[in-house]
N, C-alpha and C. Protein backbone atom coordinates (compact mmCIF):
# COMPACT_ATOMS: atom_id res chain seq x y z
N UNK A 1 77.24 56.20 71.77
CA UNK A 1 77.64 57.59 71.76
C UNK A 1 78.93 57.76 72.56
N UNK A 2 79.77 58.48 72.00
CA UNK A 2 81.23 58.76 72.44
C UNK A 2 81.13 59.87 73.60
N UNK A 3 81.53 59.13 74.94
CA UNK A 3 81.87 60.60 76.43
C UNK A 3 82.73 61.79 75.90
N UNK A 4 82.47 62.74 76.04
CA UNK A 4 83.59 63.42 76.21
C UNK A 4 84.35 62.95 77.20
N UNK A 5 85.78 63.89 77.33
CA UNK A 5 87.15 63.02 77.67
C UNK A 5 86.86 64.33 78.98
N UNK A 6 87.24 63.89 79.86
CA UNK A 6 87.39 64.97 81.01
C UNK A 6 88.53 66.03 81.26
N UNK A 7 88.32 67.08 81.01
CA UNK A 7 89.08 68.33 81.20
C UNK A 7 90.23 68.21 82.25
N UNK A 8 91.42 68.03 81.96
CA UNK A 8 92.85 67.91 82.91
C UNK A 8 93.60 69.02 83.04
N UNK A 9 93.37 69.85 81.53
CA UNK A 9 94.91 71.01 82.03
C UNK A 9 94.72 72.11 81.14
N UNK A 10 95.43 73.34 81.14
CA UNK A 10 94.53 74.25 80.32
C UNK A 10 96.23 73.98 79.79
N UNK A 11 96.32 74.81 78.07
CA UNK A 11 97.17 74.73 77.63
C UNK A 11 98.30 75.75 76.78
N UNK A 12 99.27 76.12 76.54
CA UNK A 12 99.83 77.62 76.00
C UNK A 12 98.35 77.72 74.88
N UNK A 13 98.89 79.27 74.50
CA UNK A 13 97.15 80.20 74.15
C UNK A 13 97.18 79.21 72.67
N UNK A 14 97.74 79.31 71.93
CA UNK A 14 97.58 79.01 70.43
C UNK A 14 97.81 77.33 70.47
N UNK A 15 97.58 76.26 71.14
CA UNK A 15 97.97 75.01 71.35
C UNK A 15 97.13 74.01 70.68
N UNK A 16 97.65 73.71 69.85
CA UNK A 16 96.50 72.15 68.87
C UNK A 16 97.11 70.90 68.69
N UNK A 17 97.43 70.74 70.30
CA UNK A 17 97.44 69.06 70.52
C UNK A 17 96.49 67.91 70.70
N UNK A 18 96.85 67.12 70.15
CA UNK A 18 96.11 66.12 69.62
C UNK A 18 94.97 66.31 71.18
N UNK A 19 94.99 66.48 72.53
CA UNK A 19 95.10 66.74 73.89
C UNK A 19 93.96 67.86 73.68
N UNK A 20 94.30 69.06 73.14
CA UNK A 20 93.16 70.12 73.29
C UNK A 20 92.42 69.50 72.36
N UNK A 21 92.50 68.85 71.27
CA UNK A 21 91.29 68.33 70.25
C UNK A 21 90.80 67.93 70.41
N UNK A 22 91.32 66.62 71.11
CA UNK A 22 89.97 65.89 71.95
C UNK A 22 89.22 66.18 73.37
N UNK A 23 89.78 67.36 73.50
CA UNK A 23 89.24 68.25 74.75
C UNK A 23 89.71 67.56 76.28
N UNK A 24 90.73 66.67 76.27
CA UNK A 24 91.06 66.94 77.47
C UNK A 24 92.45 67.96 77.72
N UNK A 25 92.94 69.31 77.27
CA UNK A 25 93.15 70.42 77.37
C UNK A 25 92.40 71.05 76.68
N UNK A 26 92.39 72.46 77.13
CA UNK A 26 91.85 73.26 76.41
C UNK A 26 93.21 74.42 75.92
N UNK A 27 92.98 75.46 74.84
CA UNK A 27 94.46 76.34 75.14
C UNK A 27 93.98 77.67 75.81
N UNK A 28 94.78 77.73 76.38
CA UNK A 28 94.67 79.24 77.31
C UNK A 28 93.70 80.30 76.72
N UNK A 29 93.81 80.42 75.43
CA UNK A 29 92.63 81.36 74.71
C UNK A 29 91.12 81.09 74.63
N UNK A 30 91.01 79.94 74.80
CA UNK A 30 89.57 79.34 74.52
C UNK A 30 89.20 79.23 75.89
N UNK A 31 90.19 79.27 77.28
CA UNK A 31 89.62 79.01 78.05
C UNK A 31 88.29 79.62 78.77
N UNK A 32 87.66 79.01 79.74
CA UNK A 32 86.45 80.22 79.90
C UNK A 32 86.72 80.64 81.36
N UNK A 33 86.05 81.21 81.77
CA UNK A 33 86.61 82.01 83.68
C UNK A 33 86.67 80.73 84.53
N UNK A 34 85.49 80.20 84.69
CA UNK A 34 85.34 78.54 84.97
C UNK A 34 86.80 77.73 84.88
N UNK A 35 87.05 77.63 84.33
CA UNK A 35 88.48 77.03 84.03
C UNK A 35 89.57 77.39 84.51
N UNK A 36 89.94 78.88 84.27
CA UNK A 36 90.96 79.80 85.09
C UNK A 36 90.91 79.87 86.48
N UNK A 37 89.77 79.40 86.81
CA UNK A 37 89.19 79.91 88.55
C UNK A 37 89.90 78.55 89.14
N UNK A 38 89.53 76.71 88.29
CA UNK A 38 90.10 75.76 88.52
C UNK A 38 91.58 75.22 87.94
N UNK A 39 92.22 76.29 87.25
CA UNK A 39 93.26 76.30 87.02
C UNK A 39 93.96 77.01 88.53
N UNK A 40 93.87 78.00 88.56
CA UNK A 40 94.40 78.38 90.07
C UNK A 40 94.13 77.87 91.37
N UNK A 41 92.77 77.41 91.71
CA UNK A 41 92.88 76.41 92.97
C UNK A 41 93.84 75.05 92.38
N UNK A 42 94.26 74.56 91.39
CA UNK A 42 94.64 73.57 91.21
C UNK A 42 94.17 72.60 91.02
N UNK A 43 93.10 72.43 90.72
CA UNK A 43 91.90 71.44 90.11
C UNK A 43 92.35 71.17 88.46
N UNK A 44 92.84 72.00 87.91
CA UNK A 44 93.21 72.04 86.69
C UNK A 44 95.10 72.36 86.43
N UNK A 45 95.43 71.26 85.96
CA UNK A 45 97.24 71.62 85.58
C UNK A 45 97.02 72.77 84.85
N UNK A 46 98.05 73.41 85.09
CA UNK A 46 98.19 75.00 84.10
C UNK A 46 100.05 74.69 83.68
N UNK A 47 99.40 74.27 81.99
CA UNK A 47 100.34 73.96 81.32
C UNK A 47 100.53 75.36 80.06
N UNK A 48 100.12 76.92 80.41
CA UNK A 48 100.06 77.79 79.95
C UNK A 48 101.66 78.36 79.32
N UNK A 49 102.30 77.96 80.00
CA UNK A 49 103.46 78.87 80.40
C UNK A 49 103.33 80.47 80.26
N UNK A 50 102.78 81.26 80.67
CA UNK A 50 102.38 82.50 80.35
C UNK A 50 102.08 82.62 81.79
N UNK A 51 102.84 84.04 82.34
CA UNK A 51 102.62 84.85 83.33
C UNK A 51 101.06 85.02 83.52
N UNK A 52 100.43 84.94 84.77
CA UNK A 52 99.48 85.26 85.07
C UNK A 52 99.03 86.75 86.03
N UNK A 53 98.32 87.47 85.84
CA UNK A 53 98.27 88.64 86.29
C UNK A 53 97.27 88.99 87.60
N UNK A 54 97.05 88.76 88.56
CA UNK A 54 95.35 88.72 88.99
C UNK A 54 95.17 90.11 89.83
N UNK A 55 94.00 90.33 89.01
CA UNK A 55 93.97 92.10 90.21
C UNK A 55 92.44 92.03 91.22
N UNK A 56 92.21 92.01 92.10
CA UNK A 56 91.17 92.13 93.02
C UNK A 56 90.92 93.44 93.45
N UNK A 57 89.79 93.34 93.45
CA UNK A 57 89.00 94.55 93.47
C UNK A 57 88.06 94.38 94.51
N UNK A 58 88.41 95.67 96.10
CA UNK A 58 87.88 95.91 97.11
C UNK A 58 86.94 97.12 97.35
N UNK A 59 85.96 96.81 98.14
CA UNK A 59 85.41 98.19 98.58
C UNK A 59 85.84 97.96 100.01
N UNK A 60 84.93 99.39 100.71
CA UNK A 60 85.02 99.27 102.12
C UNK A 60 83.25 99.57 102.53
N UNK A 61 82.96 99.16 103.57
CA UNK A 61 81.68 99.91 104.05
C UNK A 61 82.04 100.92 104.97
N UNK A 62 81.78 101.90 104.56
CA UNK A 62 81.74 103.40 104.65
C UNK A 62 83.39 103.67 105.09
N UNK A 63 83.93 103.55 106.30
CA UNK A 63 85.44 104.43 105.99
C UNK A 63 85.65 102.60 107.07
N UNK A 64 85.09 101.84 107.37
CA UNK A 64 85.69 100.76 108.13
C UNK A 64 86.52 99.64 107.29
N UNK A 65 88.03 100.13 107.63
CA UNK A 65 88.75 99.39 107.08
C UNK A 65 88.90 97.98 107.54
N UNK A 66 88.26 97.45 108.60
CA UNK A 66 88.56 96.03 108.51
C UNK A 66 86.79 95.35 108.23
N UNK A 67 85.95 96.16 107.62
CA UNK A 67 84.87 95.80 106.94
C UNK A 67 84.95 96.03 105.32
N UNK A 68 85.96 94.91 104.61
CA UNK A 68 85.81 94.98 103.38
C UNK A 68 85.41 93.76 102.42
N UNK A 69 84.68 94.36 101.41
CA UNK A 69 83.86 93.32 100.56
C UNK A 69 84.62 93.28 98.87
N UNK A 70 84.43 92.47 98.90
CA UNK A 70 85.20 91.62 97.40
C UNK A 70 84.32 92.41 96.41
N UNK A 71 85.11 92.85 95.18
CA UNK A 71 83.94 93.62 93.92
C UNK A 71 84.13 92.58 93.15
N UNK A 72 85.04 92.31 92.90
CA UNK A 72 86.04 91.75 91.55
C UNK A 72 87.20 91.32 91.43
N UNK A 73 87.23 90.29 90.82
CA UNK A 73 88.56 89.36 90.51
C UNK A 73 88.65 88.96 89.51
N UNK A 74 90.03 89.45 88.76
CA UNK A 74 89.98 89.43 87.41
C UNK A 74 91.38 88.89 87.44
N UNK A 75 91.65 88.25 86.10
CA UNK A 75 93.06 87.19 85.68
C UNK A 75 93.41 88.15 84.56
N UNK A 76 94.56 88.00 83.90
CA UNK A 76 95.26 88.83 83.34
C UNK A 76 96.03 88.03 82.67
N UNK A 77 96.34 87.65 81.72
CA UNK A 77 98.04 87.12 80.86
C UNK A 77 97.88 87.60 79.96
N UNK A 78 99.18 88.19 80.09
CA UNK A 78 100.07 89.09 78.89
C UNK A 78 100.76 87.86 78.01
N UNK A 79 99.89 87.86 76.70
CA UNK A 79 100.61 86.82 75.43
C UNK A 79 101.60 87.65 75.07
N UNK A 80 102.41 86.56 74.67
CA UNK A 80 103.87 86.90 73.53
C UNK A 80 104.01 87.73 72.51
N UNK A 81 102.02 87.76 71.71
CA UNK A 81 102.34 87.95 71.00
C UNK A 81 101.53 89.93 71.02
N UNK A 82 101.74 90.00 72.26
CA UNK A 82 101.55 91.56 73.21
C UNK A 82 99.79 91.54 72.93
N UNK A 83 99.01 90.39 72.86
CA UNK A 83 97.62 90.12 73.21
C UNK A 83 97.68 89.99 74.62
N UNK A 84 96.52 90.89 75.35
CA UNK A 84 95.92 90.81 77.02
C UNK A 84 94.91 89.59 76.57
N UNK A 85 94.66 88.50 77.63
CA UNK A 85 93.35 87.59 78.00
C UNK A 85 93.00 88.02 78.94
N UNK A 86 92.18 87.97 79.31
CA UNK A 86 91.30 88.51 80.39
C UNK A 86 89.85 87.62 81.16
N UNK A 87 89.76 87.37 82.15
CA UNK A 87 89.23 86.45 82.85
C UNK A 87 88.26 87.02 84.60
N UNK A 88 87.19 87.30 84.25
CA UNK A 88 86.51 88.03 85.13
C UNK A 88 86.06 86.61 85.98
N UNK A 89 86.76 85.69 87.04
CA UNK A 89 86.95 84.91 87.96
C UNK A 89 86.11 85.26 89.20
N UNK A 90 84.89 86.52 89.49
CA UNK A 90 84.75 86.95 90.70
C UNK A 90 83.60 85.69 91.53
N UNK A 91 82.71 85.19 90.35
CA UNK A 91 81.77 84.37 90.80
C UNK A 91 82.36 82.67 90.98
N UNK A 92 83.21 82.64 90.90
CA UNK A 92 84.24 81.23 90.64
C UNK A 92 85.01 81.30 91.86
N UNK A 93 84.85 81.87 92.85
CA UNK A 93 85.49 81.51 94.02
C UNK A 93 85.01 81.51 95.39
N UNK A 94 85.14 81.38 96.39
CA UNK A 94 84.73 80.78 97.13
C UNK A 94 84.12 81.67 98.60
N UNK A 95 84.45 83.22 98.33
CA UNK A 95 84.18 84.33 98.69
C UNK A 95 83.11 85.06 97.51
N UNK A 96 81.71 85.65 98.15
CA UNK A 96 80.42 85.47 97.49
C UNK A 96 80.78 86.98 97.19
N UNK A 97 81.30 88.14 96.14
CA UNK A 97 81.22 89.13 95.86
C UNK A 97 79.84 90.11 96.63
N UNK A 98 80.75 91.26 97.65
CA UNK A 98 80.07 91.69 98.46
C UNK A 98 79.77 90.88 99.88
N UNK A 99 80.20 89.67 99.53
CA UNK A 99 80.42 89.48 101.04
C UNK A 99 81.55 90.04 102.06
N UNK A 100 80.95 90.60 103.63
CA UNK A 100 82.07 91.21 104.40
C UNK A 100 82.97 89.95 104.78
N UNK A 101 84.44 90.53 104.82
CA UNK A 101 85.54 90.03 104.96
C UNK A 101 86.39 91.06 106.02
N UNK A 102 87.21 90.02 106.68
CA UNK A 102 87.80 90.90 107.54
C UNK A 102 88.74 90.19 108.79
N UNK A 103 88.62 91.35 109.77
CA UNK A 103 89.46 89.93 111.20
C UNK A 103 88.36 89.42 111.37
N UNK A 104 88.60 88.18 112.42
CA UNK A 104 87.83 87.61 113.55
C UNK A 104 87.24 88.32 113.88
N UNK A 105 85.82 88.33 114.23
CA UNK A 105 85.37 89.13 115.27
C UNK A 105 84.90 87.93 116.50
N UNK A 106 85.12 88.65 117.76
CA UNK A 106 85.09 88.51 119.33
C UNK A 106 83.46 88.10 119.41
């Protein structure tokens, strides 16, 4: 039985190189959040060429501004061809959504 080939680099959105076929790229469209999350720590080459967008999303507990918790983290690329991708990244990183964040505390 044939391994799959191990995942190296994600690739522009519409991409069918011999590389995404045999699945070691994938193209930017197919990618899944998983991927995008190790595309940006750098675990994964990002051979996209496409602007990336990322918006994070904060609360506060109650009005304490240096008690704030992560909602959401979302990826964004604007295709060429004026298609949004979209990539809800919040559980893919390394800060536990709703966990407090903030200064040092003493």
């Amino acid at each position: 039985m044939d391994e799959k080939p191990r995942l190296i680099a994600i690739d522009p959105a519409d991409c069918r190189c011999t590389e995404c076929i045999i699945g070691e790229y994938v193209p930017l469209r197919e990618a899944t959040d998983e991927q995008i999350a190790l595309m940006l720590r750098g675990e994964l080459r990002d051979h996209t060429s496409t602007p990336l967008r990322v918006s994070a999303q904060w609360g506060l507990y109650g009005s304490k501004l240096d008690e704030q918790h992560l909602v959401s983290v979302r990826v964004i690329a604007e295709l060429w061809d004026g298609t949004d991708l979209t990539w809800d990244i919040t559980h893919h990183l390394d800060v536990v959504p709703g966990q407090v964040v903030g200064p040092p505390r003493d």
